[in-house]
Protein backbone atom coordinates (compact mmCIF):
# COMPACT_ATOMS: atom_id res chain seq x y z
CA UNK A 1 -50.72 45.88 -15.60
CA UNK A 2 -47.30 47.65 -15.77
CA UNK A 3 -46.10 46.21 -12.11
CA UNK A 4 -47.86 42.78 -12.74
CA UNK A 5 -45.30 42.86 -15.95
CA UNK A 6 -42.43 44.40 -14.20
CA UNK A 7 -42.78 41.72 -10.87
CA UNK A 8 -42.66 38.66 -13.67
CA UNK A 9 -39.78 40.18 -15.52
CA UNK A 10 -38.28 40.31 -12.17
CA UNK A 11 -39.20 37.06 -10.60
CA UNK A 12 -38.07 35.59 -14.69
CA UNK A 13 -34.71 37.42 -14.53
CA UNK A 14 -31.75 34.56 -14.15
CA UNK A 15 -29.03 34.85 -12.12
CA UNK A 16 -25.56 33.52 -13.62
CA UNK A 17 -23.97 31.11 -10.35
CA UNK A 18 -20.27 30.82 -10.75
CA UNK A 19 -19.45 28.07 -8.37
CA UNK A 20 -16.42 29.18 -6.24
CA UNK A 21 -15.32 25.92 -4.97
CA UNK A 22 -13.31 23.78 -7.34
CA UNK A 23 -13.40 20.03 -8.16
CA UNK A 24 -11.25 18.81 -5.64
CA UNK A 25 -12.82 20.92 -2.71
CA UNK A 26 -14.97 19.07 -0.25
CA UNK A 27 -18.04 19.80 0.74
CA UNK A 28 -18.70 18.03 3.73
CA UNK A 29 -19.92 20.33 5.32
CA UNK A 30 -22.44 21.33 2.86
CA UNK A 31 -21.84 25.37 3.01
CA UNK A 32 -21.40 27.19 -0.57
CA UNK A 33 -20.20 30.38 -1.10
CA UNK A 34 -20.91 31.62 -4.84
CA UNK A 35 -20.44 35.08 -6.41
CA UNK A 36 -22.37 35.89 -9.13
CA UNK A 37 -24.11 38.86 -11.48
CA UNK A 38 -27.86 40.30 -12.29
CA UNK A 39 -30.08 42.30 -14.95
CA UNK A 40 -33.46 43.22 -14.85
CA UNK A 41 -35.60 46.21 -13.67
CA UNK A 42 -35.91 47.78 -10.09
CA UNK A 43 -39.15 49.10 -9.37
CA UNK A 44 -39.81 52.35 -7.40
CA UNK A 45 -42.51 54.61 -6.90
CA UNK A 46 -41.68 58.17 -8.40
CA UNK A 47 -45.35 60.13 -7.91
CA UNK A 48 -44.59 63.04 -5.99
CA UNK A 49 -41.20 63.69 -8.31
CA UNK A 50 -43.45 63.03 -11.40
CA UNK A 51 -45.65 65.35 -10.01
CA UNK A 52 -43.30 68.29 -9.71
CA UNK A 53 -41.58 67.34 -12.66
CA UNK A 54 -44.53 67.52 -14.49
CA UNK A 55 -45.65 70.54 -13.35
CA UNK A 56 -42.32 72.16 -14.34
CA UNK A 57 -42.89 71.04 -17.59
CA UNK A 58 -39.89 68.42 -17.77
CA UNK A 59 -40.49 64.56 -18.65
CA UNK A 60 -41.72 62.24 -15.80
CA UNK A 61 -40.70 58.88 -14.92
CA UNK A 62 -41.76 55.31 -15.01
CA UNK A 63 -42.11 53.12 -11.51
CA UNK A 64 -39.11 50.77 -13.81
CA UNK A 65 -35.70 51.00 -14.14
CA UNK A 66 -32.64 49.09 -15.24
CA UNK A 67 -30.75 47.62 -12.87
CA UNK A 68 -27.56 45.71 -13.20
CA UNK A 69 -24.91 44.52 -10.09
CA UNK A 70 -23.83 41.09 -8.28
CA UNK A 71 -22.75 40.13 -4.84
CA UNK A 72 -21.76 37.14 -2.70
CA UNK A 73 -23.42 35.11 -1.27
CA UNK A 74 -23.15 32.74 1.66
CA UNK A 75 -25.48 29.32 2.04
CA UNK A 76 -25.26 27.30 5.29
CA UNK A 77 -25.76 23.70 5.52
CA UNK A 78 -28.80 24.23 7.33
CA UNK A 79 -30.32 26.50 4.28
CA UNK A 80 -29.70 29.81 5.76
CA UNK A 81 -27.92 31.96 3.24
CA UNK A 82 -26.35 35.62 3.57
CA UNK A 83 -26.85 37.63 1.17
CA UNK A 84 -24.37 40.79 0.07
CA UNK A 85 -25.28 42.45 -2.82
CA UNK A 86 -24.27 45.76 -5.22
CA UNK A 87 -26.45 47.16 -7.88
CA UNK A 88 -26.66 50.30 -10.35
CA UNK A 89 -30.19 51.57 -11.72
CA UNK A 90 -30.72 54.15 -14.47
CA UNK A 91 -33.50 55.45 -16.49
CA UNK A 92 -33.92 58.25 -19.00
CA UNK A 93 -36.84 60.02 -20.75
CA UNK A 94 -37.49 62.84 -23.06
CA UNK A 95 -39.91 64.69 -24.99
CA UNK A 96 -39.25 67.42 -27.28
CA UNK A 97 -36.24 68.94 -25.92
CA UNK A 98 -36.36 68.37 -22.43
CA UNK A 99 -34.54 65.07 -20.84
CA UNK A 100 -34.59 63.56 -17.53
CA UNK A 101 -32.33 61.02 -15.95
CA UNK A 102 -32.42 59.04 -13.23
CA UNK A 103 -29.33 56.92 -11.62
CA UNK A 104 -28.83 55.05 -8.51
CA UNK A 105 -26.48 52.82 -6.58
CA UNK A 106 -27.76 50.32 -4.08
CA UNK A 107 -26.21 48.36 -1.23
CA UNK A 108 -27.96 46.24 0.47
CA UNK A 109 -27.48 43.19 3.33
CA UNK A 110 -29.97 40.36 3.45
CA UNK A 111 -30.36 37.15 5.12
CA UNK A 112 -32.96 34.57 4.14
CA UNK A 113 -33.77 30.67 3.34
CA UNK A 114 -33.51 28.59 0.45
CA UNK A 115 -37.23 26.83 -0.16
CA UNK A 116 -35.67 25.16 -2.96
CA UNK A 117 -32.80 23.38 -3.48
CA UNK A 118 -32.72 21.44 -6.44
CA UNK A 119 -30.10 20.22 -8.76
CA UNK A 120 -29.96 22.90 -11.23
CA UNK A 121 -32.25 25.48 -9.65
CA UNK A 122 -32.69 27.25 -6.10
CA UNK A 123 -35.12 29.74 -4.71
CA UNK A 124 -34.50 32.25 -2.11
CA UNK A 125 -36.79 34.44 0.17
CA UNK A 126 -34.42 36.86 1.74
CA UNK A 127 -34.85 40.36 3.86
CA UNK A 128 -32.87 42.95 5.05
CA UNK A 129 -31.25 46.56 4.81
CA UNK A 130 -30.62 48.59 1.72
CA UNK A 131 -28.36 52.12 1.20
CA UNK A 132 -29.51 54.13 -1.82
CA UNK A 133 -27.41 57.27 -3.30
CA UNK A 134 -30.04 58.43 -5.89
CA UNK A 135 -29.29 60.99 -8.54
CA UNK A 136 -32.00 63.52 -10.62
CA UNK A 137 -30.65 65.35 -13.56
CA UNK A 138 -33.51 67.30 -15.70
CA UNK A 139 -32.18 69.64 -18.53
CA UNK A 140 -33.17 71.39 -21.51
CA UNK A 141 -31.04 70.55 -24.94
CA UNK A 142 -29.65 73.63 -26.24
CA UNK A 143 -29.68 74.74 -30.10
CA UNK A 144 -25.85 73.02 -31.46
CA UNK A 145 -24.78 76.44 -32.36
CA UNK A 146 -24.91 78.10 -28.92
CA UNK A 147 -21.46 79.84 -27.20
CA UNK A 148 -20.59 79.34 -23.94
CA UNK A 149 -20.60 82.68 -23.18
CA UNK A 150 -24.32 83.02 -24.22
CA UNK A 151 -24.93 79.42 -22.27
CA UNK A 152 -23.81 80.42 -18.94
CA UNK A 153 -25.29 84.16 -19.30
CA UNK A 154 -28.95 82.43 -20.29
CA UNK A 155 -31.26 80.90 -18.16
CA UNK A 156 -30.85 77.74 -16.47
CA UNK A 157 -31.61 74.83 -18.55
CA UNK A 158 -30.21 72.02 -16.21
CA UNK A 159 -30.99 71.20 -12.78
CA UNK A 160 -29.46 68.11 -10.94
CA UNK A 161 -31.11 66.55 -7.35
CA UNK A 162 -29.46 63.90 -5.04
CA UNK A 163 -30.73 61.84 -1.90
CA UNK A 164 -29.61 58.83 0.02
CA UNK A 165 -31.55 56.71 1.73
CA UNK A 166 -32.08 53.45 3.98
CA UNK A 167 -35.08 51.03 2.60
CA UNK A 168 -35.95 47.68 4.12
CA UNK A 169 -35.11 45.34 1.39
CA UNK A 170 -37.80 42.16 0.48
CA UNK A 171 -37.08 39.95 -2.57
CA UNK A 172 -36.75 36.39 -3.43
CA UNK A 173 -34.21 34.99 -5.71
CA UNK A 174 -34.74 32.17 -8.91
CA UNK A 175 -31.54 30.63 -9.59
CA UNK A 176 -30.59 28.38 -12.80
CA UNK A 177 -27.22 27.07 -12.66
CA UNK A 178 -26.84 25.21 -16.44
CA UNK A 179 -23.02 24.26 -16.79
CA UNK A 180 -23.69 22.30 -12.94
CA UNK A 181 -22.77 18.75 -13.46
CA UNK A 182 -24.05 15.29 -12.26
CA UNK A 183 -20.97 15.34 -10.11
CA UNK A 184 -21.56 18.32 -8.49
CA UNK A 185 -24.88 17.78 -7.85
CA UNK A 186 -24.54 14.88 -5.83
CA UNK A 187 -21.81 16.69 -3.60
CA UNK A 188 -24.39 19.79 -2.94
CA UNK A 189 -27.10 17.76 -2.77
């Protein structure tokens, strides 16, 4: 139930189109370039992490986190589009006094085709390459009134993990596009 939610929060999530041509540009030949931004969640499947997490005693987890970026995008007159995009995930949890974090940064490269095409909306299958730097930081919150000295001569109570990665990137793309005018939608169309 938790991915079924998570893939229609994702599919849901609308992407903000700022048009990069201007009025007086032509568009004969029909190819758009746009930049724009993105929310939502990324999902990703943390079970062998949760595992030794949990059986460390720190906090595991979910498959969902926040992710936030943009890119550029390129859209050919014959409705092949290029795809460049940047994002930043991050997730915390905690229970009692223990705290884990989770952060990313993505970049990916993606081509694809636009099924739809319509005035004021657009959807886009793409595929491609992604590069992940992923970042694990699990620690222990320490009583207010504790020295340094008596911090660093304790025990460890924070413990940080990194890993980069390549992943084959598959996603589709709804885009809404509400300040578009009649105008411009004749030229794009």
């Amino acid at each position: 139930m938790n991915k079924i939610i998570s893939i229609v929060v994702i599919l849901s999530t609308l992407t903000l189109v700022v048009n990069a041509q201007s009025e007086s540009d032509s568009l004969d030949s029909k190819n758009l370039s746009i930049m724009y931004f993105h929310a939502g969640f990324q999902m990703q499947e943390y079970n062998n992490l949760n595992t030794v997490l949990q059986n460390n005693g720190f906090t595991t987890l979910s498959d969902n986190s926040f992710l936030m970026g943009g890119g550029y995008q390129y859209l050919s007159k014959i409705s092949i589009i290029n795809v460049s995009d940047f994002s930043v995930f991050i997730q915390s949890t905690s229970k009692q006094n223990n705290t884990t974090k989770i952060k990313g940064f993505e970049l990916s490269q993606n081509f694809g085709y636009m099924f739809i095409n319509e005035n004021k909306f657009q959807f886009i299958s793409f595929g491609g390459l992604a590069y992940t730097w992923l970042s694990a930081k699990m620690f222990t919150e320490i009583p207010n009134n504790t020295t340094v000295s008596n911090f660093l001569s304790g025990t460890a109570n924070q413990f940080e993990m990194s890993a980069n990665y390549w992943l084959a990137n598959v996603g589709g793309q709804f885009t809404f596009s509400p300040t578009m005018k009649k105008k411009q939608e004749k030229r794009l169309s």
